[in-house]
C-alpha atoms as a PDB file:
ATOM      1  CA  UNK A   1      89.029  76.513 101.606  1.00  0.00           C
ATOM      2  CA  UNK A   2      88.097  80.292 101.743  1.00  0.00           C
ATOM      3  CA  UNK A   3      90.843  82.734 102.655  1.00  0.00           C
ATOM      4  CA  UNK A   4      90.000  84.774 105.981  1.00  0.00           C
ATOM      5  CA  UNK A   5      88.502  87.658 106.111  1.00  0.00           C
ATOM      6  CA  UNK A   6      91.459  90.673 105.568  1.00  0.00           C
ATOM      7  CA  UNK A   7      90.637  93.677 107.726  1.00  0.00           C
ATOM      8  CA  UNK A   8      91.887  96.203 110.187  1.00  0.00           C
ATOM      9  CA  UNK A   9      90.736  96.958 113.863  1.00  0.00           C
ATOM     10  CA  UNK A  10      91.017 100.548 114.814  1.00  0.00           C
ATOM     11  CA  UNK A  11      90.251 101.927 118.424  1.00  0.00           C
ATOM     12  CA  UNK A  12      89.352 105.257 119.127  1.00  0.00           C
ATOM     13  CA  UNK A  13      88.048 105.309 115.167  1.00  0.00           C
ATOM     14  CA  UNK A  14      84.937 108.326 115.772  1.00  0.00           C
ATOM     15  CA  UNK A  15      88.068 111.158 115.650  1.00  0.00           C
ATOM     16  CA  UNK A  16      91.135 112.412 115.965  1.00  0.00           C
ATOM     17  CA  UNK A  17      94.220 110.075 114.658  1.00  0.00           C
ATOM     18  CA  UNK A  18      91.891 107.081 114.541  1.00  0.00           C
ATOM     19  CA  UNK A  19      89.461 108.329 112.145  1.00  0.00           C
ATOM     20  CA  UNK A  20      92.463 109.144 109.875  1.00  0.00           C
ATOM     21  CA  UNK A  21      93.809 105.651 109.927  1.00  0.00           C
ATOM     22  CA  UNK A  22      90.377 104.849 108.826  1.00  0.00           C
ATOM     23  CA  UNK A  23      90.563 107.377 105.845  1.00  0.00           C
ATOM     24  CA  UNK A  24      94.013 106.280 104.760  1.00  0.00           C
ATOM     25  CA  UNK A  25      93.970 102.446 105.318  1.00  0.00           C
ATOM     26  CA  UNK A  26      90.692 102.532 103.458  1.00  0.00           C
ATOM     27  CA  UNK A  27      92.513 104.091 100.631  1.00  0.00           C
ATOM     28  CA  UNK A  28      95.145 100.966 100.690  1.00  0.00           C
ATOM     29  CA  UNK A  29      92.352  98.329  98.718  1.00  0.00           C
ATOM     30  CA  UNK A  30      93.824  95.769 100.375  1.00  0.00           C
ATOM     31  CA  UNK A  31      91.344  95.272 103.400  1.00  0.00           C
ATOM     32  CA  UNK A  32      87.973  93.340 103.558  1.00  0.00           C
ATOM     33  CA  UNK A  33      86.641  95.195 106.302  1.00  0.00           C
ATOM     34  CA  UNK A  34      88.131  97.881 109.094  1.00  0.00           C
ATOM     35  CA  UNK A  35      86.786  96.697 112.093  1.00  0.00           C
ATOM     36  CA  UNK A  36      86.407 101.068 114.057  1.00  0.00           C
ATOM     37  CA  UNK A  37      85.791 100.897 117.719  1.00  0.00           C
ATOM     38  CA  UNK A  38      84.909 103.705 119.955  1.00  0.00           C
ATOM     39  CA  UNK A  39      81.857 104.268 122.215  1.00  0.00           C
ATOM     40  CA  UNK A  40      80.120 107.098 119.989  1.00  0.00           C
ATOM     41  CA  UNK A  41      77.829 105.163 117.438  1.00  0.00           C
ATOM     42  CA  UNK A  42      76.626 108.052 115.605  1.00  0.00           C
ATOM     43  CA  UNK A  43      80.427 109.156 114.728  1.00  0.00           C
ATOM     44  CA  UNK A  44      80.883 105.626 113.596  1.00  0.00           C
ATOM     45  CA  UNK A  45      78.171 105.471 111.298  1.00  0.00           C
ATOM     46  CA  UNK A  46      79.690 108.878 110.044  1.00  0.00           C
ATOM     47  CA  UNK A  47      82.733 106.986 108.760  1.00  0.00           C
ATOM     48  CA  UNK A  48      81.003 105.073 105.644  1.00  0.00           C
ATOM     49  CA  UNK A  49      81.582 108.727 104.361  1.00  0.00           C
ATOM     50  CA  UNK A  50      85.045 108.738 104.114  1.00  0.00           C
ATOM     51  CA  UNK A  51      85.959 105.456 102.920  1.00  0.00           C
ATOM     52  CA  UNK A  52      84.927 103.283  99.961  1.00  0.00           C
ATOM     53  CA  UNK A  53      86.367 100.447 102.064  1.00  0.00           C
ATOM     54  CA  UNK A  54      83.486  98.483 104.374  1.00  0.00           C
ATOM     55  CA  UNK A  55      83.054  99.489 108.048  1.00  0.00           C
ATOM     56  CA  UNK A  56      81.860  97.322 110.918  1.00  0.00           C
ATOM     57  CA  UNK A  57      81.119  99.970 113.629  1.00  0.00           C
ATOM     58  CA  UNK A  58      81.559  98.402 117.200  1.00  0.00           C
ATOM     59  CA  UNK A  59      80.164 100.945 119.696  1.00  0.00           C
ATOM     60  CA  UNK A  60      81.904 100.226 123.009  1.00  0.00           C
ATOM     61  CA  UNK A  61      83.636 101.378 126.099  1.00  0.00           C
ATOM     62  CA  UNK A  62      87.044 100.045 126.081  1.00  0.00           C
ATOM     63  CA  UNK A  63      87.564 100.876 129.907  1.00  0.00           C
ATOM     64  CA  UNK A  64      84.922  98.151 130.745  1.00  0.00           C
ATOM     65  CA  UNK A  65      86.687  94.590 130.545  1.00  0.00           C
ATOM     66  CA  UNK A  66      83.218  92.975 128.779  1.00  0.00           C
ATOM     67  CA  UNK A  67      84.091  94.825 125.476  1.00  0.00           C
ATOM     68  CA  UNK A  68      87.342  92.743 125.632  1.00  0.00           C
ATOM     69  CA  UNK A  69      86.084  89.677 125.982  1.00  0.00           C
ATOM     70  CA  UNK A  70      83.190  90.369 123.204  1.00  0.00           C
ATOM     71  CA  UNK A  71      86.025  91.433 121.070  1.00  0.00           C
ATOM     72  CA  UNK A  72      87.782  87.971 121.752  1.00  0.00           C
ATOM     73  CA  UNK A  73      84.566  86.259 121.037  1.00  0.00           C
ATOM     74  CA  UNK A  74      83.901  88.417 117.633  1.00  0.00           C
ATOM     75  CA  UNK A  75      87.284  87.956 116.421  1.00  0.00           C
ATOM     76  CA  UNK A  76      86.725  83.323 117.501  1.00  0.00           C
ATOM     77  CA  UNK A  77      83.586  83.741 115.298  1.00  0.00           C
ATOM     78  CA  UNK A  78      84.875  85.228 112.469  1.00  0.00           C
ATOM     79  CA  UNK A  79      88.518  84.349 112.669  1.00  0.00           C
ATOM     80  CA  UNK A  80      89.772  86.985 110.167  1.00  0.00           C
ATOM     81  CA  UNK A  81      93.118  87.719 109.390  1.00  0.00           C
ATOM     82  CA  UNK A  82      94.368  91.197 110.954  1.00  0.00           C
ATOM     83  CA  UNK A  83      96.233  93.306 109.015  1.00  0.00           C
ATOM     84  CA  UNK A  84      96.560  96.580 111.214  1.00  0.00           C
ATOM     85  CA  UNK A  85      95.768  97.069 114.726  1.00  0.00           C
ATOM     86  CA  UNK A  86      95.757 100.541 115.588  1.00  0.00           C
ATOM     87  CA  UNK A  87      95.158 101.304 119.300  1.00  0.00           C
ATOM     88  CA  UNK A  88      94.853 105.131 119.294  1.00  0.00           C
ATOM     89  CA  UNK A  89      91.854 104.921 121.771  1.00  0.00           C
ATOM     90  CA  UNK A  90      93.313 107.299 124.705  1.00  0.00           C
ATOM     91  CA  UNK A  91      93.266 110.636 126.392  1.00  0.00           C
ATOM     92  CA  UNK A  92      94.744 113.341 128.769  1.00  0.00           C
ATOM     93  CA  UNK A  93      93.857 115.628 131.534  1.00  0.00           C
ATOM     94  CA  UNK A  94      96.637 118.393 132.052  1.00  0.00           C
ATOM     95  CA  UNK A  95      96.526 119.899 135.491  1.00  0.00           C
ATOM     96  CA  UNK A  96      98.389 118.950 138.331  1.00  0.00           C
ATOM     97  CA  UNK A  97      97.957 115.613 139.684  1.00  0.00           C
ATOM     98  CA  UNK A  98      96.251 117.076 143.517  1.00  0.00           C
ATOM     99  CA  UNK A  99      93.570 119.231 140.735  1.00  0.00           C
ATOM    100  CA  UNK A 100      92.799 116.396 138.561  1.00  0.00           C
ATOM    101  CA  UNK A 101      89.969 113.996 139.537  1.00  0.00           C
ATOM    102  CA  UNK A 102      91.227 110.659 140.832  1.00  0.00           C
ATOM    103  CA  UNK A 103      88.761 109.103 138.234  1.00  0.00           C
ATOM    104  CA  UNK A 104      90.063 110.459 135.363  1.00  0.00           C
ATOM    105  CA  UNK A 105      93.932 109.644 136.747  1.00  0.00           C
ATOM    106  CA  UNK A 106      92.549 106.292 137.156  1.00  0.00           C
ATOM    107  CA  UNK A 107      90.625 106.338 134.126  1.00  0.00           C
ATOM    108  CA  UNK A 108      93.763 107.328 132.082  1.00  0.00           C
ATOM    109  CA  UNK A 109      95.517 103.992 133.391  1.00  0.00           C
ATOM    110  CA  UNK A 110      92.611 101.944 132.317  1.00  0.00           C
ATOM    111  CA  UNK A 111      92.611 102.697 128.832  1.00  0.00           C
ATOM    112  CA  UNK A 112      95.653 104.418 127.861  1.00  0.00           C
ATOM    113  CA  UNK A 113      97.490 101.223 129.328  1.00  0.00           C
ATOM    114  CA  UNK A 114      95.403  98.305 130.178  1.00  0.00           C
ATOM    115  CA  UNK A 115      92.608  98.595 127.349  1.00  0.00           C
ATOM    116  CA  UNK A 116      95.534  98.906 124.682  1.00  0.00           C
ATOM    117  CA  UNK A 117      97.208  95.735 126.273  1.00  0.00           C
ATOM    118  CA  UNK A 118      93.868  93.666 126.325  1.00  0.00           C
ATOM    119  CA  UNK A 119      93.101  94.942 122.484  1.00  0.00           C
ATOM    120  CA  UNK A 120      96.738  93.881 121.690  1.00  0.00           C
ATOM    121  CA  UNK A 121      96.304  90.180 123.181  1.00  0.00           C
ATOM    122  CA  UNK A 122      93.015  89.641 121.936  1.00  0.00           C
ATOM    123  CA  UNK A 123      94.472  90.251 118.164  1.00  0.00           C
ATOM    124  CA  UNK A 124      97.757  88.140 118.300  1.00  0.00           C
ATOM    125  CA  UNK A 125      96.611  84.945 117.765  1.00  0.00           C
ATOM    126  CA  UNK A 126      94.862  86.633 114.482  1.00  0.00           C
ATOM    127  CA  UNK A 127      97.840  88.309 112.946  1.00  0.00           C
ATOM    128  CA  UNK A 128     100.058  86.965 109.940  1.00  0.00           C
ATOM    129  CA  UNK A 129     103.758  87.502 108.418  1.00  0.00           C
ATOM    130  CA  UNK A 130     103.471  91.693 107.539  1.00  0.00           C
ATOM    131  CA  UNK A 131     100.597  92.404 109.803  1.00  0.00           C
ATOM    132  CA  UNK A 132     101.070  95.191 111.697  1.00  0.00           C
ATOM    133  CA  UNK A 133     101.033  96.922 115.078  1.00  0.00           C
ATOM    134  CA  UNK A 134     100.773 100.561 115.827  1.00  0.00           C
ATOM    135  CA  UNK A 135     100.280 101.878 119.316  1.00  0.00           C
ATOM    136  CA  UNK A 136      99.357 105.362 119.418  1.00  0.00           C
ATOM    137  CA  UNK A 137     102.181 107.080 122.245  1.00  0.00           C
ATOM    138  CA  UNK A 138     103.080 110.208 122.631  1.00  0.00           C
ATOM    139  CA  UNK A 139     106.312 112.416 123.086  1.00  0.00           C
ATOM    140  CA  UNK A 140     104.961 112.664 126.368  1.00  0.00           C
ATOM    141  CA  UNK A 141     106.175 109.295 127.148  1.00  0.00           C
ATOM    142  CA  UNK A 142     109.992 110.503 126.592  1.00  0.00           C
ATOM    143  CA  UNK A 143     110.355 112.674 130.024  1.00  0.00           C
ATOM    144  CA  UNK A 144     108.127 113.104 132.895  1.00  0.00           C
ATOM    145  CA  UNK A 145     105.827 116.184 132.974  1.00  0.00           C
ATOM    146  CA  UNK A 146     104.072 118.153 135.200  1.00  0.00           C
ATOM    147  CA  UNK A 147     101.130 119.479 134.326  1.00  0.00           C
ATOM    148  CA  UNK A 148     100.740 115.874 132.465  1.00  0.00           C
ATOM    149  CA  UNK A 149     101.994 113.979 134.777  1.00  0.00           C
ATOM    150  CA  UNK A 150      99.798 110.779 134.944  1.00  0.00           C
ATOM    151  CA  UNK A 151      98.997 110.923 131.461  1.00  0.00           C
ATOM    152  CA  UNK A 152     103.197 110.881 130.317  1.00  0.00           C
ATOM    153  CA  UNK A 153     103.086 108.347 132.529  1.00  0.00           C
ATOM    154  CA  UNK A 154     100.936 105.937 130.565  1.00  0.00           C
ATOM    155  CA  UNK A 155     102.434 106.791 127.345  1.00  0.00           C
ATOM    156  CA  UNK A 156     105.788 106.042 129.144  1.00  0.00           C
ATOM    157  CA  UNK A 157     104.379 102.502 130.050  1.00  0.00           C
ATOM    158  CA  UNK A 158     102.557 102.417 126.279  1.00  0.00           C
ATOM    159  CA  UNK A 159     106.576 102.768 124.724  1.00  0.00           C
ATOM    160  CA  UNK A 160     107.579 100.722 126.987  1.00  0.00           C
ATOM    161  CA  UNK A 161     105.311  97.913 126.301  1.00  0.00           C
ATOM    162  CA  UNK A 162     105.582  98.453 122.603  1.00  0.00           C
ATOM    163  CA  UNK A 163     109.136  98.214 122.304  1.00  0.00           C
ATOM    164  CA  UNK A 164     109.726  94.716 124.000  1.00  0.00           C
ATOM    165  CA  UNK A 165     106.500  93.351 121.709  1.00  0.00           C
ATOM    166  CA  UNK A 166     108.665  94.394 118.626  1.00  0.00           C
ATOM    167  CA  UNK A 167     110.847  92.804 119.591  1.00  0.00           C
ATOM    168  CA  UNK A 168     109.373  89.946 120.399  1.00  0.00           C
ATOM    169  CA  UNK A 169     107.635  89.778 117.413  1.00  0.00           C
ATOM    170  CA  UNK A 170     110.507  90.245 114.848  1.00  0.00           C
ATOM    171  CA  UNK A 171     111.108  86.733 113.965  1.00  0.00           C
ATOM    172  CA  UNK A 172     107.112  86.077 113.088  1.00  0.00           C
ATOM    173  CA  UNK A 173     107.080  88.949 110.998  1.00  0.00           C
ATOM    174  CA  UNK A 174     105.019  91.427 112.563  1.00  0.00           C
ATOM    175  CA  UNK A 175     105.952  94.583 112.173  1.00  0.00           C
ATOM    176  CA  UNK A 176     105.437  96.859 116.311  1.00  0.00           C
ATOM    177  CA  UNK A 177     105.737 100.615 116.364  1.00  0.00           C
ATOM    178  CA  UNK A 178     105.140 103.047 119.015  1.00  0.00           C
ATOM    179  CA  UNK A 179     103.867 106.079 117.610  1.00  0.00           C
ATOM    180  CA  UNK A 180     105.232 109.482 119.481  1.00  0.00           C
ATOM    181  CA  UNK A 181     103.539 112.715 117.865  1.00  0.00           C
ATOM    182  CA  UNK A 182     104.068 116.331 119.149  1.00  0.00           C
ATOM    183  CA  UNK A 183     100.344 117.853 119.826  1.00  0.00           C
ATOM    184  CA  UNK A 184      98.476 117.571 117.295  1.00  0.00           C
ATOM    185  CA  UNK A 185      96.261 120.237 115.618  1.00  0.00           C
ATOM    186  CA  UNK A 186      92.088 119.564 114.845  1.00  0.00           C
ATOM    187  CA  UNK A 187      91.422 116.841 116.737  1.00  0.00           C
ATOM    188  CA  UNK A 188      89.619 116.812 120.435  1.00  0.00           C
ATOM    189  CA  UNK A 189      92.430 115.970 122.653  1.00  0.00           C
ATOM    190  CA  UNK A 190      93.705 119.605 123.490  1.00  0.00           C
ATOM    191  CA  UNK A 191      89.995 120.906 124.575  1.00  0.00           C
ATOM    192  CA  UNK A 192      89.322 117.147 126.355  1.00  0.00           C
ATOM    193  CA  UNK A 193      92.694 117.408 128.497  1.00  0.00           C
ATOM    194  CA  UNK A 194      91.536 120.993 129.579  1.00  0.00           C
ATOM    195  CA  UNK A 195      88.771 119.808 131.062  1.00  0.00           C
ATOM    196  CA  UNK A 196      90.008 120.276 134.505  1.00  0.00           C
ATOM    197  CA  UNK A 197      89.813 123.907 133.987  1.00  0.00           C
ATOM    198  CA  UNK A 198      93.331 124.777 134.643  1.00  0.00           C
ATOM    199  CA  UNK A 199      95.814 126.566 132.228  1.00  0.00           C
ATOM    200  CA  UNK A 200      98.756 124.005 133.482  1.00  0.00           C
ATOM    201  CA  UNK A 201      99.425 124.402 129.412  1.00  0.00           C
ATOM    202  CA  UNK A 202      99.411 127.822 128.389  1.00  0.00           C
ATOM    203  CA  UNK A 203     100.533 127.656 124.690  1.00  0.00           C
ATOM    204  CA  UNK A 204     100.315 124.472 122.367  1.00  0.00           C
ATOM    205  CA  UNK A 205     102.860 125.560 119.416  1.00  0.00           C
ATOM    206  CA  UNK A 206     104.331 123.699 116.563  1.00  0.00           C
ATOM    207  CA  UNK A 207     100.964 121.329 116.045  1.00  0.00           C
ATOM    208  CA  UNK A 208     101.233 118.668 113.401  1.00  0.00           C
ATOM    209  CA  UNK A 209      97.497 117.615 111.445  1.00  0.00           C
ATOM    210  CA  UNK A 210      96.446 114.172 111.632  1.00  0.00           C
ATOM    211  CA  UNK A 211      97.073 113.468 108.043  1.00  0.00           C
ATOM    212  CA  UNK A 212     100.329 114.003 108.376  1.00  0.00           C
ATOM    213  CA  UNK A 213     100.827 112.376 111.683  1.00  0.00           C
ATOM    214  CA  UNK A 214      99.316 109.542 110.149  1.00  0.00           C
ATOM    215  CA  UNK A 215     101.256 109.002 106.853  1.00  0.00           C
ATOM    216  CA  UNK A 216     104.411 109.401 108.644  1.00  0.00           C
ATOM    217  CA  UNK A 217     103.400 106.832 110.968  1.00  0.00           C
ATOM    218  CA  UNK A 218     102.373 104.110 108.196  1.00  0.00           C
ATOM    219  CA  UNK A 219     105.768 104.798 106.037  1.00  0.00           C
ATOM    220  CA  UNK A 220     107.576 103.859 109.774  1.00  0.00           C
ATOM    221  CA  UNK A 221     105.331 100.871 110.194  1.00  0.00           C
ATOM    222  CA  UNK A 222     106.206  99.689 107.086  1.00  0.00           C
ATOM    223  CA  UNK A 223     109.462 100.238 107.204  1.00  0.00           C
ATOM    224  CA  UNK A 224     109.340  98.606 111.107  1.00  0.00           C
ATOM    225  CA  UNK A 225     110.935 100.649 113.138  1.00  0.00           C
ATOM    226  CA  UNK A 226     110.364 100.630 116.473  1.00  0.00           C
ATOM    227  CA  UNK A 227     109.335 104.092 117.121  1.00  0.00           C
ATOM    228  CA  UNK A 228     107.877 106.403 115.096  1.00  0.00           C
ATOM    229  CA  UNK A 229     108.728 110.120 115.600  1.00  0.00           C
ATOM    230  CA  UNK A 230     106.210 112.078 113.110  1.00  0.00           C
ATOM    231  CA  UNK A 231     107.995 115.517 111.879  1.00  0.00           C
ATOM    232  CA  UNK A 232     111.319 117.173 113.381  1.00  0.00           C
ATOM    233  CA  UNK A 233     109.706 118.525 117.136  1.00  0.00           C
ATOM    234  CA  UNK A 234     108.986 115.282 118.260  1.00  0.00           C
ATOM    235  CA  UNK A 235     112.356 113.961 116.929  1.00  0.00           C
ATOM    236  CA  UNK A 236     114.173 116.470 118.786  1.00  0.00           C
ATOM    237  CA  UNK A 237     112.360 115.918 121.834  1.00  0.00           C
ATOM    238  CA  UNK A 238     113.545 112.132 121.526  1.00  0.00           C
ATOM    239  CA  UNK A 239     117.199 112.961 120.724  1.00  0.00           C
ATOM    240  CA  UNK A 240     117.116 115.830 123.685  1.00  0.00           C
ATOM    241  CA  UNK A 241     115.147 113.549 126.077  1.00  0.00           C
ATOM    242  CA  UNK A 242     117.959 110.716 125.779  1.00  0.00           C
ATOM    243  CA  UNK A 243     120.730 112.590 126.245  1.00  0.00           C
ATOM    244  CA  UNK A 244     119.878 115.234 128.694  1.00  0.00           C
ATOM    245  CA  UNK A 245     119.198 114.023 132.279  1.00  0.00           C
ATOM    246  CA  UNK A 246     115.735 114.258 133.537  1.00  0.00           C
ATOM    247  CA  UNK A 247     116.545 116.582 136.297  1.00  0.00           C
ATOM    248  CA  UNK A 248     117.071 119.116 133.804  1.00  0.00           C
ATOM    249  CA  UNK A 249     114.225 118.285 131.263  1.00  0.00           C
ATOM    250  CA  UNK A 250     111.807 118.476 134.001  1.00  0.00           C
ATOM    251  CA  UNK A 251     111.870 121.925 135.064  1.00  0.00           C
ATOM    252  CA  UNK A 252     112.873 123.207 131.225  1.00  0.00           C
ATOM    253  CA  UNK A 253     109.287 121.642 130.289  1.00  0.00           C
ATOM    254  CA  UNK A 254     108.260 123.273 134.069  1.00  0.00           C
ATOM    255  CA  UNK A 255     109.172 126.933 132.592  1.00  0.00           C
ATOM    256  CA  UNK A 256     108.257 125.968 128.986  1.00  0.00           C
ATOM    257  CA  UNK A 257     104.509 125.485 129.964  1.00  0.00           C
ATOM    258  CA  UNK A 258     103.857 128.747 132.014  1.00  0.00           C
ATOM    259  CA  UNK A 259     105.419 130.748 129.210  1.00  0.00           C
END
């Protein structure tokens, strides 16, 4: 009998954080095949360049429930064993919740929260003893925030979520981590949340690079804990946000962002 295919399924895999778990699991030699989802083909085909490690590019929309239910289908055809899942498919609008679109608050919920849930179930039944989980948070989900407000919202949920699946998980093995990174520095998610045209953020300092974000994030999956803080700001903003009441983190972050 032929052991199952080995491989990891990445969302949001054409930039940012999920084209650097691409780069570094692809480094690891132990995978078959990384399985990188995101709806830009041509930035999918890009990633053969950056990995010795086979890619199967699946162009799709994560927002539109069909792409779950091919993913279900792919995964009954091929039944491979999953390694990673990394669901770092997301994004943000900052503005205040009257100036943002109600598409894109809406649009936020559907994949920051209910895409990562229905990418989540669809890989269960697939994973092993010392596969792993990695949902891609954000400090954001620590405190409320205006200016972000739906957005720390769905990372809120996200933590949420990810935190009662770790534990749920512990005694088959499967190692569940939240990850909770500061902004982060040459990726597209500063000049995509600024899309509404509003300076609700004036300043973005202290930004991490994905490299690191991402190392930092593997050595706490391995290690299982249950949320990863990558580098010392968004560890302070954990320790701060769970000791301070939100009444008084609120408008601090209020002042903070119009400086």
């Amino acid at each position: 009998m032929t052991e199952p295919k080995k491989i990891a399924v990445i969302t949001g895999a054409s930039s940012g954080l999920g084209r650097e778990f691409v780069k570094q699991l692809g480094r690891y030699g132990e995978l078959s095949e990384i399985w990188a989802i995101a709806r830009r083909e041509e930035k999918l085909l890009e990633l053969t360049g950056i990995t010795e490690c086979p890619i199967k590019p699946i162009p799709a929309d994560l927002t539109e429930e069909k792409t779950t239910a091919m993913l279900r289908d792919m995964f009954r055809k091929e039944d491979p064993e999953i390694a990673y899942l990394i669901n770092a498919a997301g994004f943000g609008r900052i503005g205040m919740s009257t100036e943002i679109p109600a598409e894109d608050n809406e649009a936020m919920i559907d994949l920051n929260c209910r895409a990562a849930v229905a990418v989540t179930d669809a890989a269960l039944p697939y994973m092993r003893k010392g596969s792993r989980i990695l949902e891609i948070c954000s400090t954001a989900a620590f405190q409320p925030l205006p200016g972000l407000n739906v957005y720390a919202a769905t990372k809120a949920f996200l933590m949420s979520y990810t935190k009662s699946l770790h534990y749920e998980l512990l005694l088959r093995g499967i190692h569940v981590t939240a990850v909770c990174p500061y902004w982060i520095k040459d990726t597209e998610f500063i000049p995509v949340a600024q899309m509404t045209g509003k300076k609700a953020v004036k300043h973005f300092p202290f930004t991490a690079k994905p490299p690191f974000v991402v190392s930092w994030a593997l050595f706490d999956s391995d290690i299982n804990l249950w949320v990863s803080t990558p580098g010392p700001v968004p560890l302070l903003h954990r320790m701060t946000a769970k000791f301070i009441p939100h009444f008084i983190m609120v408008p601090v972050w209020d002042l903070l962002r119009r400086i």
